[in-house]
Structures are given as C-alpha cells and as structure tokens.
C-alpha atoms as a PDB file:
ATOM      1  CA  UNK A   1     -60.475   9.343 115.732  1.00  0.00           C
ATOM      2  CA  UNK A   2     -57.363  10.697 114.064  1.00  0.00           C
ATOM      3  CA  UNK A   3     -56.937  13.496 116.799  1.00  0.00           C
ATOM      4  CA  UNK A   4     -53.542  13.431 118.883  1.00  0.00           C
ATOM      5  CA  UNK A   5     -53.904  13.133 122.344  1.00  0.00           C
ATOM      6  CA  UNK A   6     -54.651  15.910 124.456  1.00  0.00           C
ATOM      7  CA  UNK A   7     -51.147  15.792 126.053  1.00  0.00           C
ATOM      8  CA  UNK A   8     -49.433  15.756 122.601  1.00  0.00           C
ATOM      9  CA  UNK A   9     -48.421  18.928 121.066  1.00  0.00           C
ATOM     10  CA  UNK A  10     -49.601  19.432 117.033  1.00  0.00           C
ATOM     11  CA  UNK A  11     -46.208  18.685 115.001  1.00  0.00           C
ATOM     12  CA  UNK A  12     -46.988  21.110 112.811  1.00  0.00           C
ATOM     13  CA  UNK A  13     -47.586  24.152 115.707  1.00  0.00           C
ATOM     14  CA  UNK A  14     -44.584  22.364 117.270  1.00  0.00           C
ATOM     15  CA  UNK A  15     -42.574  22.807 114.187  1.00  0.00           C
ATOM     16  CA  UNK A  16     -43.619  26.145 113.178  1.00  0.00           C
ATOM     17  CA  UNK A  17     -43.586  27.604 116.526  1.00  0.00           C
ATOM     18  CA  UNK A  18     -40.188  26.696 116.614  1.00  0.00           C
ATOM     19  CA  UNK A  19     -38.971  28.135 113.307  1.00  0.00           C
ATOM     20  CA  UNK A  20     -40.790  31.326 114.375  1.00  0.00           C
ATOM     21  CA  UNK A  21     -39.022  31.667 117.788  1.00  0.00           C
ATOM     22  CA  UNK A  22     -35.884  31.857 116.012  1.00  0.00           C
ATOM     23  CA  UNK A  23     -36.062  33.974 113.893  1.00  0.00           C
ATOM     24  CA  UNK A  24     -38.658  36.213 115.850  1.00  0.00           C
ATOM     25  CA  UNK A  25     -37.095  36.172 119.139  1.00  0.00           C
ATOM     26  CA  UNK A  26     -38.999  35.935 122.485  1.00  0.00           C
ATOM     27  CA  UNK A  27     -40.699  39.036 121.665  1.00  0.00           C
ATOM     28  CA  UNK A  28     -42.067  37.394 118.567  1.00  0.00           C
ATOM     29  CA  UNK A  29     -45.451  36.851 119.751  1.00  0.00           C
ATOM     30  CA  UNK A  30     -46.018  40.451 121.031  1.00  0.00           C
ATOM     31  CA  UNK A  31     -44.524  42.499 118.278  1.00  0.00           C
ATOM     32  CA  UNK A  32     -46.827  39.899 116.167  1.00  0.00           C
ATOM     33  CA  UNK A  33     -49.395  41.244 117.948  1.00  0.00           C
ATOM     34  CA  UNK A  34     -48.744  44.650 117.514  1.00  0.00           C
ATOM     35  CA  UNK A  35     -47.828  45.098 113.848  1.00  0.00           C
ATOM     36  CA  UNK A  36     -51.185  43.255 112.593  1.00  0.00           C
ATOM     37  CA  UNK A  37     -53.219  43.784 114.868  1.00  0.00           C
ATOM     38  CA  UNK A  38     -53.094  47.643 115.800  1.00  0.00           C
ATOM     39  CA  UNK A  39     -55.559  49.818 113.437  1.00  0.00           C
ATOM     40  CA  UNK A  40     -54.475  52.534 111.566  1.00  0.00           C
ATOM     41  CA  UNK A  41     -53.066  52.972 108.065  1.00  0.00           C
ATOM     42  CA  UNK A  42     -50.615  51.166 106.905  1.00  0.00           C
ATOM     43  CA  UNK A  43     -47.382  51.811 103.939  1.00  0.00           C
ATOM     44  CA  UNK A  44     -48.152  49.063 101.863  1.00  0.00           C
ATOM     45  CA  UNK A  45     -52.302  47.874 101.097  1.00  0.00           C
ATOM     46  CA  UNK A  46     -52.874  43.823 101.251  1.00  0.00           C
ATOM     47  CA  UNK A  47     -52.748  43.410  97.554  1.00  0.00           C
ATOM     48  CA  UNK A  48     -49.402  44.935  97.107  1.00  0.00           C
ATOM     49  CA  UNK A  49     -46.241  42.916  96.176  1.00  0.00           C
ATOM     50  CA  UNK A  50     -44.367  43.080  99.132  1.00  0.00           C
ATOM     51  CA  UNK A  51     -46.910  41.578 101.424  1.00  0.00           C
ATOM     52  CA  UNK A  52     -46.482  38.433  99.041  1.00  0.00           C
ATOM     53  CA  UNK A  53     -42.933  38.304  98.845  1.00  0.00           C
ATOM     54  CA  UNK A  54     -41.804  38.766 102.320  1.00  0.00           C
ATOM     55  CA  UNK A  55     -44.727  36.805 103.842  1.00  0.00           C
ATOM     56  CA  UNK A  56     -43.481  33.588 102.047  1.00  0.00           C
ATOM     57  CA  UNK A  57     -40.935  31.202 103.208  1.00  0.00           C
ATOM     58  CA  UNK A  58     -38.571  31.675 100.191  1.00  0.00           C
ATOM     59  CA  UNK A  59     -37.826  34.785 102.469  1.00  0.00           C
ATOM     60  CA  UNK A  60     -34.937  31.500 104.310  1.00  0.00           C
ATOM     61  CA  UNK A  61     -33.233  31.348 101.299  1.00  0.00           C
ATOM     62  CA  UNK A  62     -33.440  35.103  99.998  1.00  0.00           C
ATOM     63  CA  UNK A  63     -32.347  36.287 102.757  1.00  0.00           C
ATOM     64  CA  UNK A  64     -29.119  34.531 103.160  1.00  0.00           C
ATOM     65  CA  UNK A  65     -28.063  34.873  99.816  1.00  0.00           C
ATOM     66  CA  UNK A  66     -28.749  38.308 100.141  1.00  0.00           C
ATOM     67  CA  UNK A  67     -26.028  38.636 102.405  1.00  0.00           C
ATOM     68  CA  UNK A  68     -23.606  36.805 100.698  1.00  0.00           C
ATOM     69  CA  UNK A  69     -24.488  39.036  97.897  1.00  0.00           C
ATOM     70  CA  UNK A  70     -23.863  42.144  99.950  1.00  0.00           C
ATOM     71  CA  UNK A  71     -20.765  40.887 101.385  1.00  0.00           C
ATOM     72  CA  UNK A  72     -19.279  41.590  98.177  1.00  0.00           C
ATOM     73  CA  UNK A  73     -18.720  45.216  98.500  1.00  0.00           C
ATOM     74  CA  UNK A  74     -16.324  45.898 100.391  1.00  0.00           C
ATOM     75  CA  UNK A  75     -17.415  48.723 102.573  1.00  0.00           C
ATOM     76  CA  UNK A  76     -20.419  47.185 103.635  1.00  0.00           C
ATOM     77  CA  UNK A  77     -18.679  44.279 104.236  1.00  0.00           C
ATOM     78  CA  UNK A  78     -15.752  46.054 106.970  1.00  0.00           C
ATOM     79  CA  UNK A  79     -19.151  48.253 108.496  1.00  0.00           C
ATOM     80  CA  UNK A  80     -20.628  44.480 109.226  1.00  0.00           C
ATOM     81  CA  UNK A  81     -17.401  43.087 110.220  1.00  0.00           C
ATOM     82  CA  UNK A  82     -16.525  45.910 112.432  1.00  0.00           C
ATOM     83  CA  UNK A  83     -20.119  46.881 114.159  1.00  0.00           C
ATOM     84  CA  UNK A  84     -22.344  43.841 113.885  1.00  0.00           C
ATOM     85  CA  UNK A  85     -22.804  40.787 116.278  1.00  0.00           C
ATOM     86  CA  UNK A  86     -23.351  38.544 113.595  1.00  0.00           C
ATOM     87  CA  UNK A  87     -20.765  36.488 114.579  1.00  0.00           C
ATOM     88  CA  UNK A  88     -21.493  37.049 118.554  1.00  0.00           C
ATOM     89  CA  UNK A  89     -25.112  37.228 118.365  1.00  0.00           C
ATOM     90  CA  UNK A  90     -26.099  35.655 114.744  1.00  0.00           C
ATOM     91  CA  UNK A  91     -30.113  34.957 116.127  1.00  0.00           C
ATOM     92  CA  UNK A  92     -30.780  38.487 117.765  1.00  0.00           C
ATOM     93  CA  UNK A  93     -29.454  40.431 114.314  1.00  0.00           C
ATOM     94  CA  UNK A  94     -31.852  38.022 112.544  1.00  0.00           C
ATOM     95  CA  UNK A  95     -34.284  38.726 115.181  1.00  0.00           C
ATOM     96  CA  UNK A  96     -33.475  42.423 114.773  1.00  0.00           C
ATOM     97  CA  UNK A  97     -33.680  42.299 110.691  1.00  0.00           C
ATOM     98  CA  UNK A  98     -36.674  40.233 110.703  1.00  0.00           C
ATOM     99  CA  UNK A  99     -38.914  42.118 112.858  1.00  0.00           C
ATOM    100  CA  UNK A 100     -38.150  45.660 110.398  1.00  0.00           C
ATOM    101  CA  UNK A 101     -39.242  43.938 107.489  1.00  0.00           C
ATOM    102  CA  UNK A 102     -42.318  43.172 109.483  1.00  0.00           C
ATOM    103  CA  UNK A 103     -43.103  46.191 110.721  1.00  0.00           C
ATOM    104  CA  UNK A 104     -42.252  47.808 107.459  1.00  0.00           C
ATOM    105  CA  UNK A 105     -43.883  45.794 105.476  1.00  0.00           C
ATOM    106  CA  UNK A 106     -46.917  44.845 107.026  1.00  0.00           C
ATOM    107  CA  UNK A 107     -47.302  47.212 110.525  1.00  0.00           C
ATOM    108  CA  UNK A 108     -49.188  50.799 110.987  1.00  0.00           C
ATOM    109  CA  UNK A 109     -47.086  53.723 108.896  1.00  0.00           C
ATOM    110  CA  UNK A 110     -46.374  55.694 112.106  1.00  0.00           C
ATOM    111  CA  UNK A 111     -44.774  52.529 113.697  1.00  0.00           C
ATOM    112  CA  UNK A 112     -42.658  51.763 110.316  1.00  0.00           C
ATOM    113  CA  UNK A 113     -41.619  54.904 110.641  1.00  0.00           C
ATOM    114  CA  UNK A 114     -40.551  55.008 113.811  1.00  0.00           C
ATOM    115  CA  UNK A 115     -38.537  51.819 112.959  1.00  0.00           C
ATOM    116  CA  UNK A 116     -36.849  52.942 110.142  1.00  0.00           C
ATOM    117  CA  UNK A 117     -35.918  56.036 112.707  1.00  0.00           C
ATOM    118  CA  UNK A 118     -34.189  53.595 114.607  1.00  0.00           C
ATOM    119  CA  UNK A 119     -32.385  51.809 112.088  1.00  0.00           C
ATOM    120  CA  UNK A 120     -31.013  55.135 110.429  1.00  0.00           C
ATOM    121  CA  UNK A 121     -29.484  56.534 114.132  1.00  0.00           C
ATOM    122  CA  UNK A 122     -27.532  53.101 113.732  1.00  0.00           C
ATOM    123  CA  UNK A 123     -25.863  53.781 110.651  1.00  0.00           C
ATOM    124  CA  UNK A 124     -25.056  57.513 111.671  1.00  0.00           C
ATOM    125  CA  UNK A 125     -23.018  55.791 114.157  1.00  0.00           C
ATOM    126  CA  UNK A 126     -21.227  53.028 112.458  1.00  0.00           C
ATOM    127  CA  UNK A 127     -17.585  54.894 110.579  1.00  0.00           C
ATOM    128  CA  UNK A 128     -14.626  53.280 110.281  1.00  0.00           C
ATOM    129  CA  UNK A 129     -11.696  52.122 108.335  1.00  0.00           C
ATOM    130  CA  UNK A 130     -11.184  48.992 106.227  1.00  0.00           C
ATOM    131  CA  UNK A 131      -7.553  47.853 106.516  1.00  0.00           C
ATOM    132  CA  UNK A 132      -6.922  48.868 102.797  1.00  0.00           C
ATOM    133  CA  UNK A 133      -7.752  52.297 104.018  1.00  0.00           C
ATOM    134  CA  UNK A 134     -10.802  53.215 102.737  1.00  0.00           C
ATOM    135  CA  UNK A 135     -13.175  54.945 105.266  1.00  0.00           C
ATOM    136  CA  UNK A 136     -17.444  54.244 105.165  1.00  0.00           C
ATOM    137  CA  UNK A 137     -20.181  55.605 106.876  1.00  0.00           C
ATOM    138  CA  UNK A 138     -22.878  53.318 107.063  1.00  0.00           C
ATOM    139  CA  UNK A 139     -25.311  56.255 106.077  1.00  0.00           C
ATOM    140  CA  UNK A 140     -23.495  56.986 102.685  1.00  0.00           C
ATOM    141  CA  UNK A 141     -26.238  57.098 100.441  1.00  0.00           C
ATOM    142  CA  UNK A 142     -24.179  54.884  98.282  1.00  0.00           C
ATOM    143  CA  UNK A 143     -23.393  52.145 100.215  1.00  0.00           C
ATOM    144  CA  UNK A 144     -26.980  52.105 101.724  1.00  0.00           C
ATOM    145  CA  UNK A 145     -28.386  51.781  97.484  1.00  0.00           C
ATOM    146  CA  UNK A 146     -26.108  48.320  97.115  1.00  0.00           C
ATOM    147  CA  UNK A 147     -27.414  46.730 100.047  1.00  0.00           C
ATOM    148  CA  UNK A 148     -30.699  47.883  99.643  1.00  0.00           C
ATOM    149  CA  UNK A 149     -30.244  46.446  96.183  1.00  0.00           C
ATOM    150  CA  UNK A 150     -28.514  43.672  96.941  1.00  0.00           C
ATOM    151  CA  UNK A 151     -31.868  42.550  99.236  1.00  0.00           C
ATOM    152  CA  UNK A 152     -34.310  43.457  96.720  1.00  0.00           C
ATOM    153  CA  UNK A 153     -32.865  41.368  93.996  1.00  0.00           C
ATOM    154  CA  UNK A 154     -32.007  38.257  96.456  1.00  0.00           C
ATOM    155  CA  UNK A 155     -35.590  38.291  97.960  1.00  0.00           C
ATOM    156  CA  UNK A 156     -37.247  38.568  94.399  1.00  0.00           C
ATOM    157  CA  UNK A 157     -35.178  36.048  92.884  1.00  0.00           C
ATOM    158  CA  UNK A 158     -35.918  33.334  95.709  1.00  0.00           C
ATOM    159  CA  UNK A 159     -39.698  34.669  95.624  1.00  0.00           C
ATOM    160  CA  UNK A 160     -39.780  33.580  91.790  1.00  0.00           C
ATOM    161  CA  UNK A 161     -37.927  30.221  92.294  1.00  0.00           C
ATOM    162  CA  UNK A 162     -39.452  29.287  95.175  1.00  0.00           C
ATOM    163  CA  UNK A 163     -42.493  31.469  96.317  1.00  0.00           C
ATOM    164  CA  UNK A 164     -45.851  29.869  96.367  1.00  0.00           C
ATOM    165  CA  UNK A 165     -47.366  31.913  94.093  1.00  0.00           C
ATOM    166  CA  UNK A 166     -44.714  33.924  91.468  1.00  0.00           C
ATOM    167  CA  UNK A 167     -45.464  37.072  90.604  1.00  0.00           C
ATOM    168  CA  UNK A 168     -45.981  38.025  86.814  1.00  0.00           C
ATOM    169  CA  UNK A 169     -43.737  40.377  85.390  1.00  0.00           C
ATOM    170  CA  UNK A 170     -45.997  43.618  86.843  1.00  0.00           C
ATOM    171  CA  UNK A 171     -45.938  42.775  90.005  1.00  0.00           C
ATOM    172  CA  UNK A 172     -42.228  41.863  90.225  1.00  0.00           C
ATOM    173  CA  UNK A 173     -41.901  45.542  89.541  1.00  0.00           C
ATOM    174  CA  UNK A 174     -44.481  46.480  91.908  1.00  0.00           C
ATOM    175  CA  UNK A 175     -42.109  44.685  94.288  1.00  0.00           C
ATOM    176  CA  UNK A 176     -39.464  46.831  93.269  1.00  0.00           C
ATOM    177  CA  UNK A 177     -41.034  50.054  93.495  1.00  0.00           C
ATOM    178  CA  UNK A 178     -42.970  49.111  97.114  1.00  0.00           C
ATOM    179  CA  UNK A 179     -39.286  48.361  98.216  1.00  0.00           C
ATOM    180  CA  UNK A 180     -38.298  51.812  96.795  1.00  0.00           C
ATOM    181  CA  UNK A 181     -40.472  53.214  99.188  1.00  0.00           C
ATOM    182  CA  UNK A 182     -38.452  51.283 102.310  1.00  0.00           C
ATOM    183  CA  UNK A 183     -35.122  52.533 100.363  1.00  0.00           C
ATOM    184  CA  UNK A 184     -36.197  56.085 100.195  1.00  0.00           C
ATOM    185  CA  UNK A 185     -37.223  56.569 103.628  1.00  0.00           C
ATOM    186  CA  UNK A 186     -34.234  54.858 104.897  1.00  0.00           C
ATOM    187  CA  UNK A 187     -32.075  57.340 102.699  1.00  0.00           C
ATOM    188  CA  UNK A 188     -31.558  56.142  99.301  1.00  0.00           C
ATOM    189  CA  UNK A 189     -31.760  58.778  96.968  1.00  0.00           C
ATOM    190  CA  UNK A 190     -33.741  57.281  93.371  1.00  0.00           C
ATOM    191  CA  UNK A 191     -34.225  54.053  94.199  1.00  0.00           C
ATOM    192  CA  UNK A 192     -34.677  51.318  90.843  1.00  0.00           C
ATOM    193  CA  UNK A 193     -38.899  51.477  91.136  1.00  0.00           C
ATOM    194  CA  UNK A 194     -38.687  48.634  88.392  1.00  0.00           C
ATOM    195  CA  UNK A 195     -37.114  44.810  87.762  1.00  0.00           C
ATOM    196  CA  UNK A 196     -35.447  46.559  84.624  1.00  0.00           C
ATOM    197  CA  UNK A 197     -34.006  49.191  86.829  1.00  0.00           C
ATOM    198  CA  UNK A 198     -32.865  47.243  89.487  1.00  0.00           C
ATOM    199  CA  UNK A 199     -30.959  45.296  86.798  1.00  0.00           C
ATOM    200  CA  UNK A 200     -29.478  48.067  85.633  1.00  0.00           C
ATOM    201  CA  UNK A 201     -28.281  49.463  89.379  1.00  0.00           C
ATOM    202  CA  UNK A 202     -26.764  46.069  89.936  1.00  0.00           C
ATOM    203  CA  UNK A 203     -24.762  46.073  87.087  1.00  0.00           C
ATOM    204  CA  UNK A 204     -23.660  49.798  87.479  1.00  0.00           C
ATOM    205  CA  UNK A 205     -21.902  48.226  90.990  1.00  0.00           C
ATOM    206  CA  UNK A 206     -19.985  45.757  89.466  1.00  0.00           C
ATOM    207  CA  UNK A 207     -16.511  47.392  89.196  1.00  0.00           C
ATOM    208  CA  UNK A 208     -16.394  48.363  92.787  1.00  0.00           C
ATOM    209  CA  UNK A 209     -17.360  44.621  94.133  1.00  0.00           C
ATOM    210  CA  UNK A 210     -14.705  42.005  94.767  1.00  0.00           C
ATOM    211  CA  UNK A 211     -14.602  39.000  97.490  1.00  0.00           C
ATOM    212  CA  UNK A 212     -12.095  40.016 100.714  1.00  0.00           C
ATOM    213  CA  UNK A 213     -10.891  37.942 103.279  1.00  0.00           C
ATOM    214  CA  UNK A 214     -13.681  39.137 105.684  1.00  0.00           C
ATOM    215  CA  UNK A 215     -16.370  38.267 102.789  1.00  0.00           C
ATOM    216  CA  UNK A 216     -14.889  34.649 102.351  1.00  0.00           C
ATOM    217  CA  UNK A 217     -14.926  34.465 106.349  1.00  0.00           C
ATOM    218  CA  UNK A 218     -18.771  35.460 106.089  1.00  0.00           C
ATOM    219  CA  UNK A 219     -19.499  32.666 103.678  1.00  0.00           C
ATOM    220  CA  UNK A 220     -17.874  29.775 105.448  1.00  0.00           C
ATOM    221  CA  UNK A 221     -19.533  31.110 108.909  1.00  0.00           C
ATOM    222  CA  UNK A 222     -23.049  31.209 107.286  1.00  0.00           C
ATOM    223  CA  UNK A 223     -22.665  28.196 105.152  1.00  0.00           C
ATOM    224  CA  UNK A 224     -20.478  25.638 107.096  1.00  0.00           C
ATOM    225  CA  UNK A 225     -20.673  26.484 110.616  1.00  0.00           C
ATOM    226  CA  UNK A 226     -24.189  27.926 111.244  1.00  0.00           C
ATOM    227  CA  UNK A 227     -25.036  28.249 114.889  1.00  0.00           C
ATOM    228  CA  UNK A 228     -27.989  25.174 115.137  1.00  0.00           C
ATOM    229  CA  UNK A 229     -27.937  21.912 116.805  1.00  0.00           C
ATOM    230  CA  UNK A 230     -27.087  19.442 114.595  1.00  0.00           C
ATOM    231  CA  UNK A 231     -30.310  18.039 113.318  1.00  0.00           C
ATOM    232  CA  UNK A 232     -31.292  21.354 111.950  1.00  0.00           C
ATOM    233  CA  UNK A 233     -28.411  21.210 109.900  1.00  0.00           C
ATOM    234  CA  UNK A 234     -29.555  19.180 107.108  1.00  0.00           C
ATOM    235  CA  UNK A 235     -32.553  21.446 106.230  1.00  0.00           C
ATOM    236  CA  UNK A 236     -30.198  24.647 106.735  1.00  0.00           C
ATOM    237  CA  UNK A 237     -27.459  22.926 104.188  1.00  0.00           C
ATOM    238  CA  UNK A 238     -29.842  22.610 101.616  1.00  0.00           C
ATOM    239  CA  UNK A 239     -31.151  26.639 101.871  1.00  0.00           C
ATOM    240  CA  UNK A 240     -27.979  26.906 102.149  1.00  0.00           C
ATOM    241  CA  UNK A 241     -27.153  25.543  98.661  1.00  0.00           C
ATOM    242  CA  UNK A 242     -30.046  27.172  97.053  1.00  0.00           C
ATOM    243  CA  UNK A 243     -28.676  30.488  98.003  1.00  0.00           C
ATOM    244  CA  UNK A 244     -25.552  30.083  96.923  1.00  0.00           C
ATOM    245  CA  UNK A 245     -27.423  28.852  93.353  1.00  0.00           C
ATOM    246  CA  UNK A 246     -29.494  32.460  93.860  1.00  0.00           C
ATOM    247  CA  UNK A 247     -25.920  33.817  93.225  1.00  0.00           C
ATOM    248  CA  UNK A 248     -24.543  35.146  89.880  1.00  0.00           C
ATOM    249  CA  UNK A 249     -22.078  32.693  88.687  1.00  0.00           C
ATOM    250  CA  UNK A 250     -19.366  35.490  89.198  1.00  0.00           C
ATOM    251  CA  UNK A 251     -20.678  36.037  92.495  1.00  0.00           C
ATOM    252  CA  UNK A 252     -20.323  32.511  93.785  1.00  0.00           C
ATOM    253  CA  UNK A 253     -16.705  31.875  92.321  1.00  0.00           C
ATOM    254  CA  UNK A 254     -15.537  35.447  93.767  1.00  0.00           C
ATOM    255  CA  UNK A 255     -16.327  33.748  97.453  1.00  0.00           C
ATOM    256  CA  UNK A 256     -14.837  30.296  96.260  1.00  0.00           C
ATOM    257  CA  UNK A 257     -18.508  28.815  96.609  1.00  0.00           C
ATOM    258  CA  UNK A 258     -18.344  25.511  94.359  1.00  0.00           C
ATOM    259  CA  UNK A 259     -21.138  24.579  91.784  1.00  0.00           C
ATOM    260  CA  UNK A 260     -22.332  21.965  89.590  1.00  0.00           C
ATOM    261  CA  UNK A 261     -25.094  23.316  87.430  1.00  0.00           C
ATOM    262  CA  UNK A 262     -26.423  20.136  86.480  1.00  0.00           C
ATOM    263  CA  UNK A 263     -26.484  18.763  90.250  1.00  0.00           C
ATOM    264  CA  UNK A 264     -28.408  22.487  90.988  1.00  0.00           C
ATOM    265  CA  UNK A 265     -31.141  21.490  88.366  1.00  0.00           C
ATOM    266  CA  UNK A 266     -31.201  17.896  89.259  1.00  0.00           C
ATOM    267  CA  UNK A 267     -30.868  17.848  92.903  1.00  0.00           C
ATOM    268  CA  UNK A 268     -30.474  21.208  95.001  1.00  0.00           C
ATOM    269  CA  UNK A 269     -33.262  22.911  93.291  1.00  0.00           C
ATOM    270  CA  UNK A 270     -36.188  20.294  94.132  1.00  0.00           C
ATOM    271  CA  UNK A 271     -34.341  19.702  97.616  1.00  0.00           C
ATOM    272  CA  UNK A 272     -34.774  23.362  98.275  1.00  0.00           C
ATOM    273  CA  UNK A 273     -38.214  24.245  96.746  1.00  0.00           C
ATOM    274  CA  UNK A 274     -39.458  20.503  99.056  1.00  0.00           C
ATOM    275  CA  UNK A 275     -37.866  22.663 102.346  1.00  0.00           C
ATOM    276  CA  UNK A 276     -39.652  25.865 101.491  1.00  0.00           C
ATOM    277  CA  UNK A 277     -42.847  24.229 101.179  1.00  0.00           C
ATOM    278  CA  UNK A 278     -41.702  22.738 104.423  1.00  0.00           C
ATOM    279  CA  UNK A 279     -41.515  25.471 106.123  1.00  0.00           C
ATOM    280  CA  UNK A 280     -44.424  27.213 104.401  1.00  0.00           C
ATOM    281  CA  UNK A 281     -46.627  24.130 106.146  1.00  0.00           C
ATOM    282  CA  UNK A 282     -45.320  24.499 109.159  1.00  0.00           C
ATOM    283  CA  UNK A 283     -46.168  28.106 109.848  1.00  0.00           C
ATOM    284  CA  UNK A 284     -49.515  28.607 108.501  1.00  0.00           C
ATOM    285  CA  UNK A 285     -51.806  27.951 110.667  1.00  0.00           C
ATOM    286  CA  UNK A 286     -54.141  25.291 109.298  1.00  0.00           C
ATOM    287  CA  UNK A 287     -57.656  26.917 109.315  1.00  0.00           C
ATOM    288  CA  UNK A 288     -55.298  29.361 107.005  1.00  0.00           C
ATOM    289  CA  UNK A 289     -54.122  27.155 104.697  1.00  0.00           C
ATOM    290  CA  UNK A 290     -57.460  25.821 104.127  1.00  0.00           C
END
C-alpha cells in the first residue's frame, strides 16, 4: 500500500537522475564511483567547509552567477569567448567544470591533483588577443585570482541564501581558505584565506572590470536562450533570476540585467530558495535524507 508499481520508475530517482545526467555527463556514474569511493587521503576532511558548500544544490544558482560575475573582466571574458565551447557544447563544459570541483573537493589528493594538472596544461594553451588589443594568457596569475575569486564569492553567497544549512561566520572563512588551497595549486599566488579578504580582493578588481559586447552576449545566452527543452525552462528562469539577484547592483546594471528589489524580496527569492530545495529532494537519495 502506497508503493508505485513495480513497472513505475520513483519520481524522485527519475527526477534526480535526470538533473545529475546533465550536469554529470554519461560518465557521471563512474567518475561518482571513483572519487568517493576509492581509499586514500583526501585534500579536504568531511567536516570541512567546502564539502558543505559545493555538495548543496545552491551550487545551480552559484554557479551561474559566478559566470556572469566573471564575464566582467574583460580578459577572461575574450579567453572564454575565443577557446571555450560554451556556446557549441554548453553541457560537456558544465560536465567538464562540474566533475573538477568533485574531484577536488571531495576525491583522493593524488587524483585532485592530477586534475588540476589537467586543467593548468589548458590554460598554458589558451593566448590571444581581445579586439581592443590587449593580449591574455589564461595562466596569468592575475587573471586566474579574479575568476578564482569571482567563484568563491558567487558559490558562498548562494550557499548563505540558499544552502540548507548556512555556515556561521567561521566557517564561511574556512570556505575561503579550503578554496585557497584549489587556487594555490592551480596557480594563484596568496589567495584571500578569509570572507574579509576575499572582500577586499574583489574590490581591489573593480577598476579593471566593465561589461563588453561579448559579456552582454554571455548573459542573454545563459539567461534567455539556455539550451533545455522547454519545460525545464521555468525552473531554469527562476535560478536564473536568483543569480542575477547574487549580483552586485553595479554588476547587474553593467550587463543591462533589470531588477526590482522589492519583486527580489517578495517573489524571486522564495521562488528560488522553493527550486533549490527542489532540487536538493530530488538528488538525495531517500534513506539519506532520512
């Protein structure tokens, strides 16, 4: 009594299965496997920070406004415009940025390693031009500290919003400092290893940060014309919102992103945090959850 037919699939594995497949990829369930299941130690201990944050579903919304936020320098914007399928292949460089954090955050050290190996070959590789004719190297310590920043602000500010369980103000700069040690290994020279800190760094970029055409572009791809059938987009419009709200107010108008702040308190706020939670349902497993 109450049990679905044997023939029915579980909505909630349905659901969450699904949400994991994208933005795992079809090697999800393997490299699942591998980063939490392999012995051996690991960078970051269970109690630590960063296994809360990036294990929660606030990640959806930190994570895009994290790269609007990054879009905003221009560099870093022309490297992504110039050397990334996120236009091409928007799902596999999710896939692709998804799976690091994982293995960073959660899998054995050597295999971290190893994957932040990877990702630092990459940006040896990826020089260029931007057509006001400023050249970048994705490897300029510089460039990597904003988005490296830029990420650890976006993810802690969605954490606190919308995270199951906030962190107080000691472990929001354990967060800080247990993404430091990410930062450092992939290059950044004195990472902020505190909330105060990384306050300070963000601020310190603000002169050199300004909306171009490719930035704007960005915004209207991720925002209005996501690739998902259209039934997802109704969920996706309203993470969608709440990242943009993530955004400093100068931050938003510099990308032409409209706001209301009453509407955000009154409406996209409790939208977004009831979509989190729906997520969060879907992909914990229910003998988890209990």
């Amino acid at each position: 009594m109450g049990l679905l037919p044997a023939d029915r699939p579980d909505p909630r594995a349905w659901l969450g299965g699904l949400i994991f497949s994208r933005v795992a990829g079809p090697e999800g369930p393997a490299n699942r496997a591998r980063i939490h299941e392999t012995p051996g130690p690991r960078w970051f201990g269970p109690d630590r920070p960063v296994r809360r944050v990036h294990g929660d579903a606030s990640m959806f919304i930190g994570g895009l406004s994290a790269l609007l936020l990054q879009s905003l320098h221009p560099l870093a914007m022309a490297a992504v415009s110039a050397h990334s399928g996120f236009r091409s292949d928007p799902w596999g460089r999710l896939q692709r940025t998804s799976t690091f954090l994982a293995v960073t955050t959660y899998g054995p050290a050597d295999a971290a390693q190893q994957a932040v190996d990877r990702v630092r070959a990459v940006h040896e590789r990826v020089r260029g031009t931007t057509p006001a004719g400023q050249e970048y190297h994705a490897a300029d310590p510089h460039l990597l500290c904003w988005v490296h920043i830029a990420e650890a602000d976006s993810f802690l500010r969605a954490h606190q919003r919308y995270g199951s369980h906030p962190l107080d103000a000691a472990g929001c700069d354990g967060y800080v400092a247990d993404m430091a040690r990410i930062a450092t290994a992939l290059g950044v020279p004195d990472p902020p290893v505190t909330r105060e800190g990384l306050d300070r760094r963000l601020a310190a970029y603000r002169d050199e940060l300004r909306a171009t055409a490719e930035a704007r572009s960005t915004a209207r791809f991720l925002l209005l014309n996501p690739p998902l059938p259209l039934p997802a987009r109704v969920p996706y419009g309203v993470l969608a919102a709440n990242a943009v709200s993530l955004l400093p107010g100068w931050a938003s108008r510099a990308l032409g992103l409209p706001r209301l702040r009453p509407a955000e308190q009154l409406c996209v706020r409790p939208l977004g945090a009831a979509v989190t939670a729906g997520i969060r349902w879907a992909m914990t497993p229910p003998r988890e959850a209990a």
